[in-house]
Protein backbone atom coordinates (compact mmCIF):
# COMPACT_ATOMS: atom_id res chain seq x y z
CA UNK A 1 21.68 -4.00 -0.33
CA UNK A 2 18.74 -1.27 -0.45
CA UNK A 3 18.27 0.97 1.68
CA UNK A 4 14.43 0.95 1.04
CA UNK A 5 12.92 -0.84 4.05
CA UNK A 6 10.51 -3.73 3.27
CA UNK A 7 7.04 -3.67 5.07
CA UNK A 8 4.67 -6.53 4.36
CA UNK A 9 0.62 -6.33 5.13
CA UNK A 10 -0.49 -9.67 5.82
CA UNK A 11 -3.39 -11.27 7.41
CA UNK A 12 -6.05 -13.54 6.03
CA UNK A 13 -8.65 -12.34 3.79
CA UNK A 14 -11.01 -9.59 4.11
CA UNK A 15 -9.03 -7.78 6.60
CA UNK A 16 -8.06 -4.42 5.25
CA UNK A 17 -4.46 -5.46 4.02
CA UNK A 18 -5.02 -3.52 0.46
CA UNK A 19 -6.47 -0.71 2.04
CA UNK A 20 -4.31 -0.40 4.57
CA UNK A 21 -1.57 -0.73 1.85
CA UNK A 22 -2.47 2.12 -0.08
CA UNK A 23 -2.56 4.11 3.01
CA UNK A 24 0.86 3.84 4.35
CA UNK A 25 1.89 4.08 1.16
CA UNK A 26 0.78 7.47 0.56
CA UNK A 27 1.47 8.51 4.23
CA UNK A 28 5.01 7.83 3.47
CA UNK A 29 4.92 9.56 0.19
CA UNK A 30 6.21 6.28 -1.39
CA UNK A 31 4.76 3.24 -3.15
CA UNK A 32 2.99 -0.42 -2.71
CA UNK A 33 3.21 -3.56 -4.05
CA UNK A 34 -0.56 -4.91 -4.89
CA UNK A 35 -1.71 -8.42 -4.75
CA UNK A 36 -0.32 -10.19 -8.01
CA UNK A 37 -3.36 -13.15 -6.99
CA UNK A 38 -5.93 -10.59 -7.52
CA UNK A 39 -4.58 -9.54 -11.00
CA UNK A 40 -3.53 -12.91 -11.74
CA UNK A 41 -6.62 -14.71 -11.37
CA UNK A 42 -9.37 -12.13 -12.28
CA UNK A 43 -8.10 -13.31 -15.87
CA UNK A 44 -7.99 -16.89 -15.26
CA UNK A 45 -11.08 -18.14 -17.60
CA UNK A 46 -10.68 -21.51 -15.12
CA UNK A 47 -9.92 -22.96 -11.88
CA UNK A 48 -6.58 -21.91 -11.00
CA UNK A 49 -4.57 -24.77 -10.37
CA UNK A 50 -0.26 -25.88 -8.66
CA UNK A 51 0.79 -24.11 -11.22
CA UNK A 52 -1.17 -21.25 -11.07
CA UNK A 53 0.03 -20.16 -7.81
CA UNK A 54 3.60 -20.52 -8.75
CA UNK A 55 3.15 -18.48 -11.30
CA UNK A 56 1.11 -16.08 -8.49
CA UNK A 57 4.59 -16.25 -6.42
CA UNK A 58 7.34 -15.68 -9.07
CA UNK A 59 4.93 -12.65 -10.83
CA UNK A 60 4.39 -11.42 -6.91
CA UNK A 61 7.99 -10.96 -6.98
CA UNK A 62 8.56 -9.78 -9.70
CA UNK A 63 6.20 -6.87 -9.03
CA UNK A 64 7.93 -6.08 -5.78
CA UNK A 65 11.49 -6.09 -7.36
CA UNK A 66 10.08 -3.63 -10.43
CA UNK A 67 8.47 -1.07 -8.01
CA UNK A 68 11.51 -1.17 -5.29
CA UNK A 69 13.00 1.36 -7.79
CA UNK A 70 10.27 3.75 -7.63
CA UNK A 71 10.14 3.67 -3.71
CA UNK A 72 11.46 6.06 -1.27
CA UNK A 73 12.67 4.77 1.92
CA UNK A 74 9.66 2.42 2.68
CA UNK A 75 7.97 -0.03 0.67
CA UNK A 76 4.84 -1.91 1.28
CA UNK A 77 3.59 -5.10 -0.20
CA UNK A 78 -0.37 -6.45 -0.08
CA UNK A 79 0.68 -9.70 0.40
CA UNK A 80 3.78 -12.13 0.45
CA UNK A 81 5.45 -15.51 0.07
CA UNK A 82 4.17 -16.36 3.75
CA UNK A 83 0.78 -15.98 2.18
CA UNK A 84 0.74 -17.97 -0.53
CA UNK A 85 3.37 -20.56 0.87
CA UNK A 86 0.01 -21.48 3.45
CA UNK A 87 -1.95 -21.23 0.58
CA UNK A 88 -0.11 -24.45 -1.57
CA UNK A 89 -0.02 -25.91 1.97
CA UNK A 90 -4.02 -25.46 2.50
CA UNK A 91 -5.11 -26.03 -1.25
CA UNK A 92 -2.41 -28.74 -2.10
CA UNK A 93 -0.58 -29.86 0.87
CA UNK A 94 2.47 -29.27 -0.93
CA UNK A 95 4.51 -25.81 -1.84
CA UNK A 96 7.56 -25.90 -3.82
CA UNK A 97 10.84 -25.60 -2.40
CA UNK A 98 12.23 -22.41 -3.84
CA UNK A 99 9.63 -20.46 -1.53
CA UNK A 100 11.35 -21.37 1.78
CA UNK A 101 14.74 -20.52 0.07
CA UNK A 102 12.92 -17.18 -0.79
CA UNK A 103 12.07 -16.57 3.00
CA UNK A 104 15.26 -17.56 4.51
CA UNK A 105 17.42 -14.57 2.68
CA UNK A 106 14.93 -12.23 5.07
CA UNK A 107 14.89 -9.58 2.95
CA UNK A 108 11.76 -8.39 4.70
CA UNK A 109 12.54 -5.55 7.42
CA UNK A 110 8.94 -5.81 9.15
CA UNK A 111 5.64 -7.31 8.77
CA UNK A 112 2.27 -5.69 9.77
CA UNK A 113 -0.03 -8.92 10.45
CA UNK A 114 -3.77 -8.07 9.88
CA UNK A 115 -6.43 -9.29 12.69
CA UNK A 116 -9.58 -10.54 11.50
CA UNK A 117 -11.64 -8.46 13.42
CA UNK A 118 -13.17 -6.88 10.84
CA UNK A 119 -16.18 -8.02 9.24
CA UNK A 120 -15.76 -10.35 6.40
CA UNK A 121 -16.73 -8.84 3.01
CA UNK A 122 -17.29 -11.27 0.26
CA UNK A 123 -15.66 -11.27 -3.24
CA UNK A 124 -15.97 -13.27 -5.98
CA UNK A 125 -11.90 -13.67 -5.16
CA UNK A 126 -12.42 -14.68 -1.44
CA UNK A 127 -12.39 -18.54 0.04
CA UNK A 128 -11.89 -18.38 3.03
CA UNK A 129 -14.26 -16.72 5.56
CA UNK A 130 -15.85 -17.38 8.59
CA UNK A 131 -13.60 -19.49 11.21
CA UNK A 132 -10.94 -20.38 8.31
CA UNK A 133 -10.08 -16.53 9.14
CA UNK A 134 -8.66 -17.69 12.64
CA UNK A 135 -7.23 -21.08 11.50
CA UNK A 136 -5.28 -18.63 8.70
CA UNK A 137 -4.39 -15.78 11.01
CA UNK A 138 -2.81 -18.55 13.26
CA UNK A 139 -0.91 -20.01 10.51
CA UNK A 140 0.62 -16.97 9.25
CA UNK A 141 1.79 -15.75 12.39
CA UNK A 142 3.36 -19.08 12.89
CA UNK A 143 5.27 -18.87 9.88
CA UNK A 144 5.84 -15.27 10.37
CA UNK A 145 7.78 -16.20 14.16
CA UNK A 146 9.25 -19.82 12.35
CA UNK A 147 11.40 -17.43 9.94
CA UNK A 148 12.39 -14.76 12.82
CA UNK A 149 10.82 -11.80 11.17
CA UNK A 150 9.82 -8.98 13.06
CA UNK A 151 6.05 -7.88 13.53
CA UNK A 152 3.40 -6.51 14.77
CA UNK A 153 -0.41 -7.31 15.37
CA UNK A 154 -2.49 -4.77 13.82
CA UNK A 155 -6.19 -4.49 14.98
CA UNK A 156 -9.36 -2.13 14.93
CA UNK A 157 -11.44 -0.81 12.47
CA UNK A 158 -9.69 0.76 9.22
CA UNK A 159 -8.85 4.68 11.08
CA UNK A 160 -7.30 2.64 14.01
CA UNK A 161 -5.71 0.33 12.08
CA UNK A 162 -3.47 3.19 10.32
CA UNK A 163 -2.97 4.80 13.71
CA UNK A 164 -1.68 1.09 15.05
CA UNK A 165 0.39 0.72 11.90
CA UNK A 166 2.10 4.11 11.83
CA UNK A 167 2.48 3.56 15.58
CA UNK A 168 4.13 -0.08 15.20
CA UNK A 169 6.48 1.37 12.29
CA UNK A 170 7.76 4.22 14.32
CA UNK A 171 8.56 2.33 17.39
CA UNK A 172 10.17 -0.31 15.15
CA UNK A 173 12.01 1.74 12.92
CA UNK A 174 13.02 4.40 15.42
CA UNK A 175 11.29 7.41 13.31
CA UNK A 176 10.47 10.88 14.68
């Protein structure tokens, strides 16, 4: 087992989770995972489709596993299986079973859950502004509690929400 503690960034779109990311990344002096989705479908000359978004979740992975060896003692990730598990559910109504399998083994030490009260920037990526925001926020942390995982609400504008993250990972993780 590593000893690199896993941090996830989650929240629904538009709400600093990259940014946020990079941040406690480099105020840890360590390295993040980016969004696969972003990379994955900025090349997609088409509608993405099922499929697609497998392929978003195994290459997500995949990412995280090849940068866990270039980490040092944390590691963050832009998004997760939580994410795009309410993602099948909300596009397709349907997720394949290998991605609760995937969030049973917990091998995620603490999730930072994104509020959506910042203002919603469009990109030509985005879908889901305005009140789906809330509806996915909701969703999220209810899958977040459903698998037991440990986290914290993270609000405020960008500055407080890297004071409020810092803050939630040293009470949780007992640092000095």
């Amino acid at each position: 087992m590593s000893s690199i503690k896993k941090i996830v960034i989650t929240g629904p779109e538009s709400t600093g989770k990259s940014t946020l990311s990079m941040q406690l990344a480099e105020c840890f002096q360590t390295v993040m995972v980016p969004e696969f989705a972003r990379f994955y479908i900025s090349r997609l000359k088409r509608p993405y489709t099922f499929d697609d978004i497998e392929s978003i979740a195994y290459g997500q992975l995949k990412w995280g596993e090849e940068l866990l060896s270039k980490a040092n003692r944390f590691i963050f990730f832009d998004t997760h299986l939580v994410i795009i598990k309410i993602w099948f559910l909300m596009k397709y109504r349907d997720y394949p079973a290998w991605i609760d399998s995937e969030l049973r083994k917990k091998d995620i030490d603490l999730f930072l859950l994104c509020d959506y009260d910042l203002p919603w920037e469009p990109d030509p990526l985005r879908e889901n502004g305005g009140e789906m925001r809330r509806l996915l926020f909701t969703l999220y942390k209810g899958e977040i509690e459903h698998y037991n995982f440990p986290y914290y609400i993270i609000r405020g504008n960008q500055e407080e929400r890297l004071t409020n993250a810092r803050n939630a990972m040293v009470s949780y993780f007992n640092l000095s």
